[in-house]
N, C-alpha and C. Protein backbone atom coordinates (compact mmCIF):
# COMPACT_ATOMS: atom_id res chain seq x y z
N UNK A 1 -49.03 -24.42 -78.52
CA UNK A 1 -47.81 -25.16 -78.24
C UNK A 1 -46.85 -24.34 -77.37
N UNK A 2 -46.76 -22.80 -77.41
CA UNK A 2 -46.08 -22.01 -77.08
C UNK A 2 -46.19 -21.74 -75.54
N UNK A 3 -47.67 -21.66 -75.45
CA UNK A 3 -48.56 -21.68 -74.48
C UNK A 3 -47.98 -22.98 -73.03
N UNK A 4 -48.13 -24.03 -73.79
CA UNK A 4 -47.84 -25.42 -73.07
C UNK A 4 -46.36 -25.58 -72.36
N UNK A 5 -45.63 -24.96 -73.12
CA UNK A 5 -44.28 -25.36 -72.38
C UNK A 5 -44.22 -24.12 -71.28
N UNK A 6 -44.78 -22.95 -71.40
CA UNK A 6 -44.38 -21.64 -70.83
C UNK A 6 -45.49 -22.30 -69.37
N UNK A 7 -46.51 -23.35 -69.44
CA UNK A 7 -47.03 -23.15 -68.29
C UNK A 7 -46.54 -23.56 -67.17
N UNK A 8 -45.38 -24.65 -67.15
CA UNK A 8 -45.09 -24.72 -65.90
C UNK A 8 -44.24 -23.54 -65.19
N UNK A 9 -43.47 -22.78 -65.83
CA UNK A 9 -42.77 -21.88 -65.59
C UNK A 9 -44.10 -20.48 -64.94
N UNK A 10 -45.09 -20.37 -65.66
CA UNK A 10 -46.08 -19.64 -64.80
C UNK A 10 -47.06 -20.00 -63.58
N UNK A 11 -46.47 -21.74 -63.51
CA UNK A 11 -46.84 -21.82 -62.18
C UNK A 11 -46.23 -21.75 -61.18
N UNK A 12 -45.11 -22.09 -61.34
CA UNK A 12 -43.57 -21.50 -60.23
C UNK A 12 -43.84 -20.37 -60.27
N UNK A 13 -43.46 -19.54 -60.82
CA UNK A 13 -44.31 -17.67 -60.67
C UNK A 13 -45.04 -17.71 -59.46
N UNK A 14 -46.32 -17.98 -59.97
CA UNK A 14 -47.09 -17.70 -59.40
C UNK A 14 -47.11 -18.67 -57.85
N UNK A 15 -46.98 -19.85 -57.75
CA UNK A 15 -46.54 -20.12 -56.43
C UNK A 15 -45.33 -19.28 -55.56
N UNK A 16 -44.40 -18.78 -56.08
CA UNK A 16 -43.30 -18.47 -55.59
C UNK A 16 -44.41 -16.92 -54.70
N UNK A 17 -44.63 -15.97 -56.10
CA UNK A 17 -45.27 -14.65 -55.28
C UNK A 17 -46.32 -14.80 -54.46
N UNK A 18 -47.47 -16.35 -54.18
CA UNK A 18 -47.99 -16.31 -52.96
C UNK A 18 -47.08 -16.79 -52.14
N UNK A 19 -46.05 -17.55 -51.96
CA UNK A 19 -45.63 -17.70 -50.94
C UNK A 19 -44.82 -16.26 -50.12
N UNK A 20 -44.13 -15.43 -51.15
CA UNK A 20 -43.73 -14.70 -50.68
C UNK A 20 -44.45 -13.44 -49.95
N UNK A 21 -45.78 -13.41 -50.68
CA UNK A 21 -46.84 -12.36 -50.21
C UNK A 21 -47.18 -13.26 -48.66
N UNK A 22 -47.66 -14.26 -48.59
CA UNK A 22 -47.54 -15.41 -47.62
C UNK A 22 -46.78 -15.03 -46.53
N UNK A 23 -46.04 -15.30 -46.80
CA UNK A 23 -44.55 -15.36 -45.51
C UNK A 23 -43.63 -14.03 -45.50
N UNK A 24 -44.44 -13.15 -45.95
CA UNK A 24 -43.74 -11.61 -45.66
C UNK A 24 -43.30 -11.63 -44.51
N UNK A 25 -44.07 -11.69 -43.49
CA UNK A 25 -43.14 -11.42 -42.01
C UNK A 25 -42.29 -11.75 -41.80
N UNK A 26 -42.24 -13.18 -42.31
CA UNK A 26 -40.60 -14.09 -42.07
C UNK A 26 -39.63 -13.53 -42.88
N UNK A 27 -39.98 -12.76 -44.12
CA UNK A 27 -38.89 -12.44 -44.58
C UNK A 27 -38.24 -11.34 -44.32
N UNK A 28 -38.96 -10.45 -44.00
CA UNK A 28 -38.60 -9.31 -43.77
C UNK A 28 -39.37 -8.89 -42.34
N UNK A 29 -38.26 -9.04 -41.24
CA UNK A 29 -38.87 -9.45 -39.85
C UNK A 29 -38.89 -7.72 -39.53
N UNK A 30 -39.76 -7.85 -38.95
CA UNK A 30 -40.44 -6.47 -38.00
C UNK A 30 -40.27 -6.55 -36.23
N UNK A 31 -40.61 -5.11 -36.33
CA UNK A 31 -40.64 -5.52 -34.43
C UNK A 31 -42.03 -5.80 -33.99
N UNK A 32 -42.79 -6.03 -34.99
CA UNK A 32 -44.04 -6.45 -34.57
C UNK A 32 -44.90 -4.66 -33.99
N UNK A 33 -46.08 -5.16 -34.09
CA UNK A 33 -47.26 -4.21 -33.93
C UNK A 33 -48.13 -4.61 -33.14
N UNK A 34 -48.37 -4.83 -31.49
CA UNK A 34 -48.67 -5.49 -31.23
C UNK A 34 -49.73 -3.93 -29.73
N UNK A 35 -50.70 -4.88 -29.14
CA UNK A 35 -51.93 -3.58 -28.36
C UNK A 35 -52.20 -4.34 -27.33
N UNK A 36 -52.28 -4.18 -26.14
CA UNK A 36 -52.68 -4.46 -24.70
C UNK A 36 -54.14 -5.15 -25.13
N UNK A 37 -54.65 -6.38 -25.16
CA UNK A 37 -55.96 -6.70 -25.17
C UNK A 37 -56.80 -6.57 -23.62
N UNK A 38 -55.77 -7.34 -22.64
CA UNK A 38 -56.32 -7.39 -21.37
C UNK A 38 -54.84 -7.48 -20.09
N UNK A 39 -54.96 -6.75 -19.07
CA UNK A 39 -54.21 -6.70 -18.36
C UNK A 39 -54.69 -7.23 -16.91
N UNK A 40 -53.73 -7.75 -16.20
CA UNK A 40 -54.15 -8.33 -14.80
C UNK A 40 -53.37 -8.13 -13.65
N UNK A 41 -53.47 -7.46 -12.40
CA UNK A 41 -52.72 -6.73 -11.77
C UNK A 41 -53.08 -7.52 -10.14
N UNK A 42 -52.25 -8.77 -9.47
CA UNK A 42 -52.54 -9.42 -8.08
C UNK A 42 -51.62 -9.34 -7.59
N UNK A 43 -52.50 -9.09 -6.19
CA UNK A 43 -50.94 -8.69 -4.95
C UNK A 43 -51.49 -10.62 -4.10
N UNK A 44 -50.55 -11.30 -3.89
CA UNK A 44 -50.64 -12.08 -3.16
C UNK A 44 -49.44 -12.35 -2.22
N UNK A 45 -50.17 -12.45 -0.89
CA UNK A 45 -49.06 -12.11 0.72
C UNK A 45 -47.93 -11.16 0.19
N UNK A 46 -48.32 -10.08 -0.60
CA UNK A 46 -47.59 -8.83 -0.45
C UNK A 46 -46.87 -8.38 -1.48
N UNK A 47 -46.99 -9.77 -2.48
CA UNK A 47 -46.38 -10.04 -3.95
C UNK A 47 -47.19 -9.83 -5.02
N UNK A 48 -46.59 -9.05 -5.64
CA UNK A 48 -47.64 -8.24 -7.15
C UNK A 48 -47.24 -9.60 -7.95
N UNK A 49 -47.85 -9.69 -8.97
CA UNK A 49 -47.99 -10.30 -10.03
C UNK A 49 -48.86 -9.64 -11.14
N UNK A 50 -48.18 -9.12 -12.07
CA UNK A 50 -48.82 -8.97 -13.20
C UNK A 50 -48.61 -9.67 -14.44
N UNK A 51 -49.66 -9.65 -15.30
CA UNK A 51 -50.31 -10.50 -16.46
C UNK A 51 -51.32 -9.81 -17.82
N UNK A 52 -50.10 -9.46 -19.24
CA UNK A 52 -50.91 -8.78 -20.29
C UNK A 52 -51.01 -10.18 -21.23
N UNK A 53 -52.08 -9.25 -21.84
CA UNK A 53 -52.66 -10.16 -23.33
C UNK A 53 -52.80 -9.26 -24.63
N UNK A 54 -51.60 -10.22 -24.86
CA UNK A 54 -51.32 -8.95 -26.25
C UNK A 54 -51.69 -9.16 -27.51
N UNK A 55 -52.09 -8.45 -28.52
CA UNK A 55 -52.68 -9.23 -29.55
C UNK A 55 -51.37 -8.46 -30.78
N UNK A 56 -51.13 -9.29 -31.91
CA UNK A 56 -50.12 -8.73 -32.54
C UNK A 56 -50.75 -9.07 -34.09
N UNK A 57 -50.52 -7.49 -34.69
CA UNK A 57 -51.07 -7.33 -36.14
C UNK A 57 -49.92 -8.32 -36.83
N UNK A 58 -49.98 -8.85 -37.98
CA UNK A 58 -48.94 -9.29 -38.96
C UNK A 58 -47.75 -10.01 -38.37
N UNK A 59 -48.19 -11.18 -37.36
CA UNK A 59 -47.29 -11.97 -36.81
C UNK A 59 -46.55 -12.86 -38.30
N UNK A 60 -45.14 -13.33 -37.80
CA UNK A 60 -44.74 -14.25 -38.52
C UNK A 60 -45.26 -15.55 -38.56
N UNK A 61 -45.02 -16.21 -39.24
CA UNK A 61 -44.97 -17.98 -38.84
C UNK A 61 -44.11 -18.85 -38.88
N UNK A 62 -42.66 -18.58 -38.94
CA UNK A 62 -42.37 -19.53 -38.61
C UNK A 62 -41.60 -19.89 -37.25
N UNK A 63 -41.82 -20.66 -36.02
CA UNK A 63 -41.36 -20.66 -34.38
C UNK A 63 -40.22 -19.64 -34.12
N UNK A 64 -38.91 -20.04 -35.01
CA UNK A 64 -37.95 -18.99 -34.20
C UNK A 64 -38.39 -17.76 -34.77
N UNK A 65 -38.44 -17.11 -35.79
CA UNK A 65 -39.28 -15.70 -35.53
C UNK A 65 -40.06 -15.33 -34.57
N UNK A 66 -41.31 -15.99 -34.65
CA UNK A 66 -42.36 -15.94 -33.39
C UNK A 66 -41.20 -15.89 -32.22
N UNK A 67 -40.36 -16.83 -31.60
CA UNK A 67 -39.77 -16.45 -30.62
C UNK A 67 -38.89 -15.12 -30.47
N UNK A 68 -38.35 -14.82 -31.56
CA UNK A 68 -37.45 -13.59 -31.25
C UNK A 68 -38.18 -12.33 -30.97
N UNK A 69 -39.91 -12.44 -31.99
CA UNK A 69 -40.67 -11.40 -31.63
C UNK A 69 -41.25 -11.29 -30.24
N UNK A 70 -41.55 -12.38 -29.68
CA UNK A 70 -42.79 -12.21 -28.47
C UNK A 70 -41.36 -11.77 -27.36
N UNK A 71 -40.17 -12.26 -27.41
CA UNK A 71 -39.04 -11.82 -26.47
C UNK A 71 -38.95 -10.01 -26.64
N UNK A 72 -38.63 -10.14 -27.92
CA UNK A 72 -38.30 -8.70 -28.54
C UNK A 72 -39.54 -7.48 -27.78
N UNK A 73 -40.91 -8.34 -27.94
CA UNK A 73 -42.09 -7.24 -27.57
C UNK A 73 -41.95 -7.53 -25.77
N UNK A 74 -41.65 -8.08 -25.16
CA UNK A 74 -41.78 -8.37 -24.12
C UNK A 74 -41.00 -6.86 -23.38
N UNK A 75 -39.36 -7.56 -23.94
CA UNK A 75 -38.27 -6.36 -23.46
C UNK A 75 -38.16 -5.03 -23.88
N UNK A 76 -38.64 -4.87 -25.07
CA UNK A 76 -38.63 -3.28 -25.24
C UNK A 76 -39.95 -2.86 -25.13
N UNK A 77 -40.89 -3.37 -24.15
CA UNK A 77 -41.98 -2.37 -23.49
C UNK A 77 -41.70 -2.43 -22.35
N UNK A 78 -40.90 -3.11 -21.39
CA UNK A 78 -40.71 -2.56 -20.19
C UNK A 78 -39.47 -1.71 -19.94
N UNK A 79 -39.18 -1.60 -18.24
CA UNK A 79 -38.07 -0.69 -17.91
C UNK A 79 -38.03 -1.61 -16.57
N UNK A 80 -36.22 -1.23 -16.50
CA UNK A 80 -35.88 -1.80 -15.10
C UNK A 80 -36.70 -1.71 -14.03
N UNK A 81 -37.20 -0.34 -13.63
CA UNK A 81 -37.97 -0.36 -12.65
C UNK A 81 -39.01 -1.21 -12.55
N UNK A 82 -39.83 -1.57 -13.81
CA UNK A 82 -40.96 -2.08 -14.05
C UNK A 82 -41.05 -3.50 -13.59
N UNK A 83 -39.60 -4.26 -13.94
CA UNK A 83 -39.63 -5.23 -13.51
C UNK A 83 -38.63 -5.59 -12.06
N UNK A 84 -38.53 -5.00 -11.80
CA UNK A 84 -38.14 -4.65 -10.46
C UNK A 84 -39.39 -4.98 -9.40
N UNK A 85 -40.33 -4.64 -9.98
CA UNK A 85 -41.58 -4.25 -8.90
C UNK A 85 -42.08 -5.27 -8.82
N UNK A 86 -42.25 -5.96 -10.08
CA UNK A 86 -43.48 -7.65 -9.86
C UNK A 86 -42.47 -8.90 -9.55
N UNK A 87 -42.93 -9.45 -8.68
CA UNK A 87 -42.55 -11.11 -8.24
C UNK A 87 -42.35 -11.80 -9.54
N UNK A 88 -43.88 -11.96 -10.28
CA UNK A 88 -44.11 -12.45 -11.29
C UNK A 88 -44.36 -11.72 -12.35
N UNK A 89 -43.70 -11.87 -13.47
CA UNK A 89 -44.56 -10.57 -14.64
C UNK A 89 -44.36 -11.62 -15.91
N UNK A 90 -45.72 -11.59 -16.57
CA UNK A 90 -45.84 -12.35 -17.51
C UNK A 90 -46.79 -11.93 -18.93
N UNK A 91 -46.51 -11.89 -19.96
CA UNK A 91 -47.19 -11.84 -21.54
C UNK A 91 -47.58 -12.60 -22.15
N UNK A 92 -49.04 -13.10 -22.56
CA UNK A 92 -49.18 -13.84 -23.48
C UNK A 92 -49.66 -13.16 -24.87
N UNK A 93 -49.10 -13.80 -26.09
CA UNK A 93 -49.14 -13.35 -26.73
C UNK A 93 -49.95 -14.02 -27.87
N UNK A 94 -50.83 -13.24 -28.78
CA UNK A 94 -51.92 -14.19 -29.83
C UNK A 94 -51.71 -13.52 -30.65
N UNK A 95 -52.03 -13.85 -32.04
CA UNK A 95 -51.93 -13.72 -33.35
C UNK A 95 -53.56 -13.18 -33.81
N UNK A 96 -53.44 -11.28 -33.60
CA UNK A 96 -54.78 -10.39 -34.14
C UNK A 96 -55.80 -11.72 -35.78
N UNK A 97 -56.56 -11.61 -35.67
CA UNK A 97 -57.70 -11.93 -36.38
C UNK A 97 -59.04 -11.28 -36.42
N UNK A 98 -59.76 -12.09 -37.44
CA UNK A 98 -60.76 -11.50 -37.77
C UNK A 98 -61.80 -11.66 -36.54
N UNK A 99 -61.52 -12.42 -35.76
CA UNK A 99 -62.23 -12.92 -34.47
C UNK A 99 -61.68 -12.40 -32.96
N UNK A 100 -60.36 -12.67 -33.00
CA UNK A 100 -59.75 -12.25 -31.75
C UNK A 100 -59.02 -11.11 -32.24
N UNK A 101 -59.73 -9.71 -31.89
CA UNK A 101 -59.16 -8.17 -32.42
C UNK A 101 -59.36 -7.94 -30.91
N UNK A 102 -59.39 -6.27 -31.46
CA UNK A 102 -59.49 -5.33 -29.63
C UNK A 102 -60.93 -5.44 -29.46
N UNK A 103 -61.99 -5.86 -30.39
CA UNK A 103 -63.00 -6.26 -29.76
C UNK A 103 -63.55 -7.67 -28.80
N UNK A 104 -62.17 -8.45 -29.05
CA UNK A 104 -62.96 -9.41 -28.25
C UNK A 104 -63.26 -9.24 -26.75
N UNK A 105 -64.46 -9.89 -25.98
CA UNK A 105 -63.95 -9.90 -24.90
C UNK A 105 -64.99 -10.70 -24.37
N UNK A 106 -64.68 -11.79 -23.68
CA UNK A 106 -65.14 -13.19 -23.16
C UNK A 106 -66.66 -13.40 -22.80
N UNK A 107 -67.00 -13.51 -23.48
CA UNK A 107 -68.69 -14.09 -23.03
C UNK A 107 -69.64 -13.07 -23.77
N UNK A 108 -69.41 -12.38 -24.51
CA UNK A 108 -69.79 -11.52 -25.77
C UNK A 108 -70.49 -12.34 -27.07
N UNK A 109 -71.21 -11.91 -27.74
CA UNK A 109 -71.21 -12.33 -29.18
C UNK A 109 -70.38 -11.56 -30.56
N UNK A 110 -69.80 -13.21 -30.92
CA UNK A 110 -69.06 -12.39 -31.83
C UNK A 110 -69.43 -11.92 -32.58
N UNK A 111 -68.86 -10.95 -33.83
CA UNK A 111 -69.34 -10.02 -34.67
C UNK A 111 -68.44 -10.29 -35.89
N UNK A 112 -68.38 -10.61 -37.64
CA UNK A 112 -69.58 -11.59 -37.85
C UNK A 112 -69.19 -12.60 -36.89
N UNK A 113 -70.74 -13.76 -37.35
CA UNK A 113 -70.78 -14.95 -36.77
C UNK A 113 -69.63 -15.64 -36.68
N UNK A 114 -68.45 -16.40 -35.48
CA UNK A 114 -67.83 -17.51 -35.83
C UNK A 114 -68.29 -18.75 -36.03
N UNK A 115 -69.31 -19.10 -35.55
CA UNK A 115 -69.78 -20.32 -34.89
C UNK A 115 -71.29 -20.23 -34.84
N UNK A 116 -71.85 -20.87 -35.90
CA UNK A 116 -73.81 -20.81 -35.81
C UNK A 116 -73.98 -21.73 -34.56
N UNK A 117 -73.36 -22.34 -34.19
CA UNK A 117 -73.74 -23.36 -32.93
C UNK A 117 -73.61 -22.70 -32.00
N UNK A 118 -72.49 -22.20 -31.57
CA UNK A 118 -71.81 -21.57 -30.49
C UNK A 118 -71.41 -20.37 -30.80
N UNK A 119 -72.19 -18.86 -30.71
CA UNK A 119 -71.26 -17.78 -31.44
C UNK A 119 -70.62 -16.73 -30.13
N UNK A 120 -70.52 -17.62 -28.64
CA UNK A 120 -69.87 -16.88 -27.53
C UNK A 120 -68.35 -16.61 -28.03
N UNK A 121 -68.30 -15.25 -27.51
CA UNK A 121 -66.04 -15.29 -27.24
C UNK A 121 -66.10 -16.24 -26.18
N UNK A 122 -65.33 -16.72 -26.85
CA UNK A 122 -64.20 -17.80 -25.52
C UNK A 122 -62.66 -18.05 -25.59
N UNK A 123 -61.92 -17.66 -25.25
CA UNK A 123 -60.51 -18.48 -25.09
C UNK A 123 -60.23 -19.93 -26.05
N UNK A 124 -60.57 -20.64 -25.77
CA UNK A 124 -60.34 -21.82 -26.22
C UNK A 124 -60.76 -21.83 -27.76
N UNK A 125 -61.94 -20.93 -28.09
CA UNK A 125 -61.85 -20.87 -29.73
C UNK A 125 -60.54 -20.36 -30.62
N UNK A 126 -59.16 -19.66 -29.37
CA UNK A 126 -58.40 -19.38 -30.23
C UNK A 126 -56.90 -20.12 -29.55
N UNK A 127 -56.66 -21.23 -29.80
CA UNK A 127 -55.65 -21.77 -28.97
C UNK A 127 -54.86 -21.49 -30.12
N UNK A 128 -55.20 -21.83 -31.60
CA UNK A 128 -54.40 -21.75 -32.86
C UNK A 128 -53.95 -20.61 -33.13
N UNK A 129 -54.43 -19.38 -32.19
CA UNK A 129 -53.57 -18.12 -32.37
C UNK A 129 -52.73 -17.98 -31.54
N UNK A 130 -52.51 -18.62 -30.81
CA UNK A 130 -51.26 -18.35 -29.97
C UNK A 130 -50.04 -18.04 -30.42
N UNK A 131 -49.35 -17.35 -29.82
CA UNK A 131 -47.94 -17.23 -30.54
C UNK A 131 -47.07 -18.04 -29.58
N UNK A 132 -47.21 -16.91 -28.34
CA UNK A 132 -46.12 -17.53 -27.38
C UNK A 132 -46.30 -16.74 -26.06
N UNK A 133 -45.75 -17.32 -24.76
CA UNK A 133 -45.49 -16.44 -23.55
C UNK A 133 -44.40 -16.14 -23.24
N UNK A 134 -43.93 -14.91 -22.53
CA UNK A 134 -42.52 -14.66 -21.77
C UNK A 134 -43.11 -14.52 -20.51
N UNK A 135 -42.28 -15.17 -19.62
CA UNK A 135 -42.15 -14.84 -17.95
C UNK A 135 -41.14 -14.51 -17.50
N UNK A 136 -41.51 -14.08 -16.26
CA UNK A 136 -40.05 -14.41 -15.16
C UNK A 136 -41.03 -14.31 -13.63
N UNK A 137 -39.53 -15.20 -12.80
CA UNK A 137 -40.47 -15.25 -11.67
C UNK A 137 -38.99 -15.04 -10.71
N UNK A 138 -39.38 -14.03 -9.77
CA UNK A 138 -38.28 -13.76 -8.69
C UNK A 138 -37.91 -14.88 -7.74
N UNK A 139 -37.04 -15.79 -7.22
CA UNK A 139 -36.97 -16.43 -6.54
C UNK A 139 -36.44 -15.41 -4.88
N UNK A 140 -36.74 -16.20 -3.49
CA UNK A 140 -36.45 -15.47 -2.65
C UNK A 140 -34.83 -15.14 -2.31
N UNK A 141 -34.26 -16.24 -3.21
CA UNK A 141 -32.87 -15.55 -2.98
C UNK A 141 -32.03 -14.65 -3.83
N UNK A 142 -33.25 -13.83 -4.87
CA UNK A 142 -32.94 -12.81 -5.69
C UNK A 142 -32.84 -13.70 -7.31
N UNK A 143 -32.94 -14.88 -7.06
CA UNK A 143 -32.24 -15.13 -8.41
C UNK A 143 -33.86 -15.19 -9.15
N UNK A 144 -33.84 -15.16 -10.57
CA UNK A 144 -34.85 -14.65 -11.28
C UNK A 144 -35.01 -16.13 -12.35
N UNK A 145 -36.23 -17.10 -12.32
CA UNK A 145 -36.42 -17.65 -13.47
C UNK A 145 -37.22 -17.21 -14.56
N UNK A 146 -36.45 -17.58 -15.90
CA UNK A 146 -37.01 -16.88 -16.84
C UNK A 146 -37.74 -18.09 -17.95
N UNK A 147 -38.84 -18.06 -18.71
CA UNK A 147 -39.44 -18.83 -19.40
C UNK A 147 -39.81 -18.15 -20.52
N UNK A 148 -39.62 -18.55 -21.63
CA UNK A 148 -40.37 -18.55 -23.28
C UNK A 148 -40.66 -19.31 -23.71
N UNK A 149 -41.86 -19.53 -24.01
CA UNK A 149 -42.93 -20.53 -24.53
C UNK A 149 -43.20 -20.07 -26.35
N UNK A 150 -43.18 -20.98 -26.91
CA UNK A 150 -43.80 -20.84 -28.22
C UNK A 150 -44.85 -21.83 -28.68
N UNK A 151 -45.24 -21.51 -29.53
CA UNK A 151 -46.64 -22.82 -30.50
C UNK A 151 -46.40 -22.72 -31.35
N UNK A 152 -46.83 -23.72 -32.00
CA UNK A 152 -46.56 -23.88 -33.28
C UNK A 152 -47.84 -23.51 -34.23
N UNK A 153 -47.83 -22.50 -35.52
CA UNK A 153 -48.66 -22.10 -36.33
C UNK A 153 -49.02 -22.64 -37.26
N UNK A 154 -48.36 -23.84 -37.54
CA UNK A 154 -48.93 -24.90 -38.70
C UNK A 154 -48.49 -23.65 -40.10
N UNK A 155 -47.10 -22.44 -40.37
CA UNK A 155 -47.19 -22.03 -41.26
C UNK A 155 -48.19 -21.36 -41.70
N UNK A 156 -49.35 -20.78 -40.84
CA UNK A 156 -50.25 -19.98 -41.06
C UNK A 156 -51.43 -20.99 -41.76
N UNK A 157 -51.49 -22.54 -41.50
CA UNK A 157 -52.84 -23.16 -42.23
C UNK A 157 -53.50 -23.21 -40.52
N UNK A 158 -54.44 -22.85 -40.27
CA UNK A 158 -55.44 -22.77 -39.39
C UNK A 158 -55.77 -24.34 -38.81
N UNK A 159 -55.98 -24.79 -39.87
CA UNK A 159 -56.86 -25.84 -39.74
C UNK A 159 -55.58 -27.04 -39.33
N UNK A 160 -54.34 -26.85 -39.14
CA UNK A 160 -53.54 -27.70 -38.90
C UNK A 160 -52.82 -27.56 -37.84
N UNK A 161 -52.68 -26.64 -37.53
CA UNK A 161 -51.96 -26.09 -36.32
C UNK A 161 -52.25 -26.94 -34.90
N UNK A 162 -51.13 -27.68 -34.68
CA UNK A 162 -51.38 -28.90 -33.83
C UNK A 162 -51.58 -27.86 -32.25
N UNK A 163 -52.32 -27.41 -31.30
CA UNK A 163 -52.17 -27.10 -29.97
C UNK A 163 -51.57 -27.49 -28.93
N UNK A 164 -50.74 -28.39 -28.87
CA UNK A 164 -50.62 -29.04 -28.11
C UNK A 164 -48.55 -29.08 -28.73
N UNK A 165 -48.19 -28.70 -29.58
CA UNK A 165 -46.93 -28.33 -30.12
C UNK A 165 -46.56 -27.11 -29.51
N UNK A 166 -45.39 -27.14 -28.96
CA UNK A 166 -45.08 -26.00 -28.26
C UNK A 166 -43.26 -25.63 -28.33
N UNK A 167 -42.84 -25.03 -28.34
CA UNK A 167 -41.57 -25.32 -27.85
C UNK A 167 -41.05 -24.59 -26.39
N UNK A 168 -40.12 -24.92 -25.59
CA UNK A 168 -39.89 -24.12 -24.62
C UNK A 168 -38.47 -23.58 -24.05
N UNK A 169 -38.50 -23.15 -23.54
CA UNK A 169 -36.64 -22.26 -22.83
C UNK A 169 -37.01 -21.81 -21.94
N UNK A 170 -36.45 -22.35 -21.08
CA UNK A 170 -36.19 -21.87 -19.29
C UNK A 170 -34.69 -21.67 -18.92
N UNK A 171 -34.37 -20.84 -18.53
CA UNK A 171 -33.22 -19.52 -17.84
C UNK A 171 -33.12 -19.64 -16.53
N UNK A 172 -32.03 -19.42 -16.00
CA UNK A 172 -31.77 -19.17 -14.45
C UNK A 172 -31.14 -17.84 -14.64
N UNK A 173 -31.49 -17.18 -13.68
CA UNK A 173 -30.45 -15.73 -13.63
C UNK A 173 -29.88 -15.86 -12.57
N UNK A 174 -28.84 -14.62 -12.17
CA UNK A 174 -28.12 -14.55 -10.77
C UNK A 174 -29.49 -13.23 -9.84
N UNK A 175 -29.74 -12.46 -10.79
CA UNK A 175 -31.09 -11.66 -10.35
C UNK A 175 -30.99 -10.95 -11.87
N UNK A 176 -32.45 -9.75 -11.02
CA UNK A 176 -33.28 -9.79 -12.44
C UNK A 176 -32.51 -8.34 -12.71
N UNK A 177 -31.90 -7.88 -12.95
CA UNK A 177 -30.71 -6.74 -12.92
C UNK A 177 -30.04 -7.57 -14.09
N UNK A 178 -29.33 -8.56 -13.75
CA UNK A 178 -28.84 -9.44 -14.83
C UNK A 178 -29.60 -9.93 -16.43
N UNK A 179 -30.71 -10.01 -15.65
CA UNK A 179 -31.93 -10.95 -16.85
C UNK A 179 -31.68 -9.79 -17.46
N UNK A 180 -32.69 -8.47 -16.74
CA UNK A 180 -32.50 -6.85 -17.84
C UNK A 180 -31.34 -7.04 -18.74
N UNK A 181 -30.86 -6.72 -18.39
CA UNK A 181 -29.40 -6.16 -19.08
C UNK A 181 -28.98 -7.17 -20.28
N UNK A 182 -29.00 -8.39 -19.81
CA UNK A 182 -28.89 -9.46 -20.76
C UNK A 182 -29.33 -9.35 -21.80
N UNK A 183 -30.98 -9.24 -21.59
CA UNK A 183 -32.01 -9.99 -22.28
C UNK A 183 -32.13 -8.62 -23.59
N UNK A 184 -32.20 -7.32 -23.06
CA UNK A 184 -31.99 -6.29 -23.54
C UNK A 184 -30.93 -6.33 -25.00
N UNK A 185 -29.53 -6.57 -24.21
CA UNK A 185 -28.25 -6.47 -25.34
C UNK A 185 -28.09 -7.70 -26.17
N UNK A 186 -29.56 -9.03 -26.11
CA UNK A 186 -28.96 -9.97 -26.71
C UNK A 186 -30.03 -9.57 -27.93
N UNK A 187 -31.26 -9.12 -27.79
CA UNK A 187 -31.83 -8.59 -28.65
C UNK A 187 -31.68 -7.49 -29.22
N UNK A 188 -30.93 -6.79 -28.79
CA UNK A 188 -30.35 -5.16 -29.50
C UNK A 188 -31.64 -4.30 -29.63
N UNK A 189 -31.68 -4.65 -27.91
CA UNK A 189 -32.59 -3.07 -27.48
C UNK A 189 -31.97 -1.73 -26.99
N UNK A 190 -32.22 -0.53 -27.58
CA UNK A 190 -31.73 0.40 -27.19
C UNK A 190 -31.91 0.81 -25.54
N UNK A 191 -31.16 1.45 -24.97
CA UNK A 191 -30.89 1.92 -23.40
C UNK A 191 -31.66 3.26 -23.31
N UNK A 192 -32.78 3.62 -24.06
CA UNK A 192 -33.64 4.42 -23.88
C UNK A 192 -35.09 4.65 -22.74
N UNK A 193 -35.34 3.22 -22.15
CA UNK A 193 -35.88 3.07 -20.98
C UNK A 193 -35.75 1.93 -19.75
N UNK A 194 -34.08 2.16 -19.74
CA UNK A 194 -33.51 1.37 -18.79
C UNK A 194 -33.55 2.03 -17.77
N UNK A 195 -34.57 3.09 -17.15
CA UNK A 195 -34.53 3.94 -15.55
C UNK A 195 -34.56 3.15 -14.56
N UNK A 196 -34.27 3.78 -13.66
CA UNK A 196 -33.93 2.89 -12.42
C UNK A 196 -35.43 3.02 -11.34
């Protein structure tokens, strides 16, 4: 009898500590841990463009986290100069797994099996890890557009995570001197690799 009334109270318990083991990241937000998977470096009519793929240990789930992180990792790995130099410079960012780690790499077999049908790496087997992209793109009259892209994680259920859910934010700057500096002090990055 004692037993019976105490059980709903041990199932709140126990739902409450998976959710919280669950949604650690969201609660207690990090700057993320995140490793160069693949980098891409094009000069076109004289204009660099570069392009990383980042994979990030212990992402959050819920969108505005994900957004403050993939901004947050964007700006405190570069330096003024850095973006000074590319036309275009852009990050996409995915959510580390048991599938898409630092081993993946496109047209490989995965390791274990994902897929008895199909067990190639491919891209498209991980659209549900996406987190999000940051860009910017120099315009010729100095002024700088800026873009953050997010997806939506379905809360970390895999199997729900709509692809095609996204959210977005697009920026105008006066130039990218401005974006820096901005983008830097709105996230409360330190002035430790602001070189010129």
């Amino acid at each position: 009898m004692i037993l019976k009334n105490k059980l709903p109270a041990v199932l709140v318990l126990v739902l409450l500590s998976l959710s919280i083991i669950h949604f650690k990241n969201d609660i207690v937000l990090s700057n993320g841990d995140a490793y160069v998977l693949n980098s891409y470096l094009d000069i076109i009519d004289g204009d660099s463009i570069k392009s990383e793929v980042r994979l990030v240990r212990d992402a959050p789930y819920f969108q505005g986290n994900i957004s403050k992180l993939v901004e947050y990792m964007f700006w405190s790995s570069t330096s003024l100069k850095e973006v000074r130099m590319y036309k275009i410079r852009d990050f996409s960012f995915y959510r580390e797994t048991e599938f898409l780690n630092q081993k993946f790499e496109e047209g490989k077999e995965y390791s274990p099996v994902f897929d008895p049908m199909n067990n190639v790496m491919d891209w498209r087997n991980h659209l549900e890890d996406r987190l999000g992209d940051v860009m910017f793109c120099k315009r010729k009259d100095g002024s700088v557009l800026y873009y953050v892209t997010t997806y939506s994680s379905a809360l970390g259920i895999r199997c729900l995570v709509d692809i095609t859910s996204r959210q977005k934010k697009a920026q105008t700057y006066n130039s990218i001197n401005e974006l820096f500096y901005c983008k830097r002090s709105e996230l409360g990055i330190s002035k430790d690799n602001d070189t010129n």
